[in-house]
C-alpha atoms as a PDB file:
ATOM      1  CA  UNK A   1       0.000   0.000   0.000  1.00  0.00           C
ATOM      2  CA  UNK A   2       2.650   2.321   0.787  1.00  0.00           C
ATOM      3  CA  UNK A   3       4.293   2.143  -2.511  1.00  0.00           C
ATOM      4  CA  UNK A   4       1.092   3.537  -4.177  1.00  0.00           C
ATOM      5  CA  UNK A   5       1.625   6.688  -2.047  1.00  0.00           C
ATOM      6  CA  UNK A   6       2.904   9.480  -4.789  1.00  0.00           C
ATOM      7  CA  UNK A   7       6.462  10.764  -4.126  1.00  0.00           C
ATOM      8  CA  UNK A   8       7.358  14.083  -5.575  1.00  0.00           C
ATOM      9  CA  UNK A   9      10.978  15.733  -5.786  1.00  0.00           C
ATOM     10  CA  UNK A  10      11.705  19.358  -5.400  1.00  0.00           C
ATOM     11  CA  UNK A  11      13.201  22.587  -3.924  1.00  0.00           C
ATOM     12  CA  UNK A  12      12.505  23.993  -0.577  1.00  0.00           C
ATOM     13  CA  UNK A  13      11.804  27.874  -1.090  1.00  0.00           C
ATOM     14  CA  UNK A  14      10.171  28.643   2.255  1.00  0.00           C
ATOM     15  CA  UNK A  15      11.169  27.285   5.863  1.00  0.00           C
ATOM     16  CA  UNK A  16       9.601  29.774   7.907  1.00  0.00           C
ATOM     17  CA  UNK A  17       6.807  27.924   9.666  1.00  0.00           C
ATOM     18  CA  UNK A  18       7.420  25.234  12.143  1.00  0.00           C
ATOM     19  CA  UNK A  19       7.707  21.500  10.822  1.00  0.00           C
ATOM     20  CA  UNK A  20       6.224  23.051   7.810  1.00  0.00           C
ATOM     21  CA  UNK A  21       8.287  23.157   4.592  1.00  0.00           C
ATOM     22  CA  UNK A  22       6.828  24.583   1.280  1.00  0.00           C
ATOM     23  CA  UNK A  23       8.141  22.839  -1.867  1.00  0.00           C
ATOM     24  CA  UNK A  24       7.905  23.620  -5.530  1.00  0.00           C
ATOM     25  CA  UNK A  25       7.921  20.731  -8.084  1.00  0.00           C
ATOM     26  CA  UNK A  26       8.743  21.192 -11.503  1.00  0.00           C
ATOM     27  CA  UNK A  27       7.239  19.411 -14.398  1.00  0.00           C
ATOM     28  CA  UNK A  28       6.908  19.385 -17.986  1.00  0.00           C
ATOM     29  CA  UNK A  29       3.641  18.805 -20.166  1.00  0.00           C
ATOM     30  CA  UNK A  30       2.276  19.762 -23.857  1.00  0.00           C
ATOM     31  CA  UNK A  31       0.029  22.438 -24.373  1.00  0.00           C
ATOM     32  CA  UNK A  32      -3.448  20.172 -25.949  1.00  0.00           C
ATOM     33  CA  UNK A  33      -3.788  22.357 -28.814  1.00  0.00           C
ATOM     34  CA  UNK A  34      -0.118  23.699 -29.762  1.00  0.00           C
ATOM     35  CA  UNK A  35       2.042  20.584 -28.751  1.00  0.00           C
ATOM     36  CA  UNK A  36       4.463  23.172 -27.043  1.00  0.00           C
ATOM     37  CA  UNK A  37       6.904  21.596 -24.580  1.00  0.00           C
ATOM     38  CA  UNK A  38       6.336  24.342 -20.954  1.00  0.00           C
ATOM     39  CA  UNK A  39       7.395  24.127 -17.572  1.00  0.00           C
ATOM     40  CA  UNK A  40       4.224  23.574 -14.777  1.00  0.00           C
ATOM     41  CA  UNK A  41       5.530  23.848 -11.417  1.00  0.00           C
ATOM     42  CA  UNK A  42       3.374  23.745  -8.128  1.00  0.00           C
ATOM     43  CA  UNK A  43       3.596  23.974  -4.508  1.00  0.00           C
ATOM     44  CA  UNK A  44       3.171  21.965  -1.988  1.00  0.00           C
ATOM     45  CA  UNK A  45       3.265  22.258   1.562  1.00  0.00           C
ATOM     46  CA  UNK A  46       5.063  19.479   3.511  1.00  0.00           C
ATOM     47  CA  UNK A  47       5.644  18.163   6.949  1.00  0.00           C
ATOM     48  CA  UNK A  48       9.040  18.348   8.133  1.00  0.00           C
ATOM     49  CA  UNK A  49       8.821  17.006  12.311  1.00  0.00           C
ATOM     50  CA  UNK A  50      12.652  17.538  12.659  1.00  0.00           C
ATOM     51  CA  UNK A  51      12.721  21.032  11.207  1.00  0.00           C
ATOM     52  CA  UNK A  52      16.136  19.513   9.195  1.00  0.00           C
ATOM     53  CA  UNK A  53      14.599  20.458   5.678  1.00  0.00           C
ATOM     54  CA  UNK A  54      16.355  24.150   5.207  1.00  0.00           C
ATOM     55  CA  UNK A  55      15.644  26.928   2.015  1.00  0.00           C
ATOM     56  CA  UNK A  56      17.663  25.631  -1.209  1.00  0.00           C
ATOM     57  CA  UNK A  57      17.372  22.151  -0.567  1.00  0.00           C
ATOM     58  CA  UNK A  58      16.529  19.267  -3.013  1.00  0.00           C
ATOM     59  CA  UNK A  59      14.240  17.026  -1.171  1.00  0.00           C
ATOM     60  CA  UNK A  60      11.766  14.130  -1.971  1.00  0.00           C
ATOM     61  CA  UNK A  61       8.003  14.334  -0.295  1.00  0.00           C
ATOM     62  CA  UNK A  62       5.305  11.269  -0.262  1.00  0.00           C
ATOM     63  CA  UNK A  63       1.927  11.586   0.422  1.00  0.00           C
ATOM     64  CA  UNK A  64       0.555  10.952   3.423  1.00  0.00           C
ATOM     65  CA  UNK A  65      -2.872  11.521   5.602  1.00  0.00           C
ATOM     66  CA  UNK A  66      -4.305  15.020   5.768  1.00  0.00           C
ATOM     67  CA  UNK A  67      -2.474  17.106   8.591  1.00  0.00           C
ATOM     68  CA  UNK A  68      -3.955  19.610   8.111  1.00  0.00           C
ATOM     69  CA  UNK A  69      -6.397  21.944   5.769  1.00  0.00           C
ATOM     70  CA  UNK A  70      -3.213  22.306   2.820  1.00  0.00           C
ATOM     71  CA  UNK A  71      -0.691  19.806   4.463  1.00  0.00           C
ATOM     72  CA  UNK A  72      -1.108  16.571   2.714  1.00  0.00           C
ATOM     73  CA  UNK A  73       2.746  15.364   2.103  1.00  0.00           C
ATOM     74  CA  UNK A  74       5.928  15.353   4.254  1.00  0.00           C
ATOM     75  CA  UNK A  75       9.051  15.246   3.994  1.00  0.00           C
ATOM     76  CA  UNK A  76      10.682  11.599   3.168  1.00  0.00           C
ATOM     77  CA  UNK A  77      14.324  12.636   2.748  1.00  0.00           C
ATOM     78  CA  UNK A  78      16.671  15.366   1.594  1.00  0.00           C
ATOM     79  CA  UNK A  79      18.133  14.390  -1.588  1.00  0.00           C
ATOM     80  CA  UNK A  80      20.790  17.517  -1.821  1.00  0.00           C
ATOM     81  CA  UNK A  81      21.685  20.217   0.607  1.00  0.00           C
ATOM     82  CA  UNK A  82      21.723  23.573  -0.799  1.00  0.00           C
ATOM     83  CA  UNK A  83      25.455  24.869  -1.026  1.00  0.00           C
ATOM     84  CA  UNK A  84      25.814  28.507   0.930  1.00  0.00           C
ATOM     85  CA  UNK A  85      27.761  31.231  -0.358  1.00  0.00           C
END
């Protein structure tokens, strides 16, 4: 059953709330009439319990149980830190 859960990559661009991460996930599709190739990226907001997920990180989020009113995924692992300047 778990396996059927979907599992999303993408980058963390907000870390402000607590063990809340918001995540936007890239994806391509065709436009039905035109056939153009364009980028469709959404957000998602994510559970993050250890609070380890920081801004600028690659990280992979599975669905889950509601958690609350928009928090429906959390936080599975962190694929790639993001590198500081």
């Amino acid at each position: 059953m778990r396996e059927q859960r979907k599992a999303l990559e993408g980058k963390v661009v907000s870390d402000k709330m607590d063990k809340t991460v918001v995540v936007i996930v890239q994806r391509t599709t065709r436009h039905p009439l035109y056939g153009k190739v364009l980028k469709v990226s959404k957000k998602y907001k994510a559970h993050n319990e250890e609070n380890n997920a920081k801004m600028g990180d690659t990280v992979r989020i599975r669905e889950c149980r509601p958690i609350s009113k928009e928090k429906t995924f959390f936080v599975e692992e962190i694929l790639e830190r993001a590198t500081v300047a």
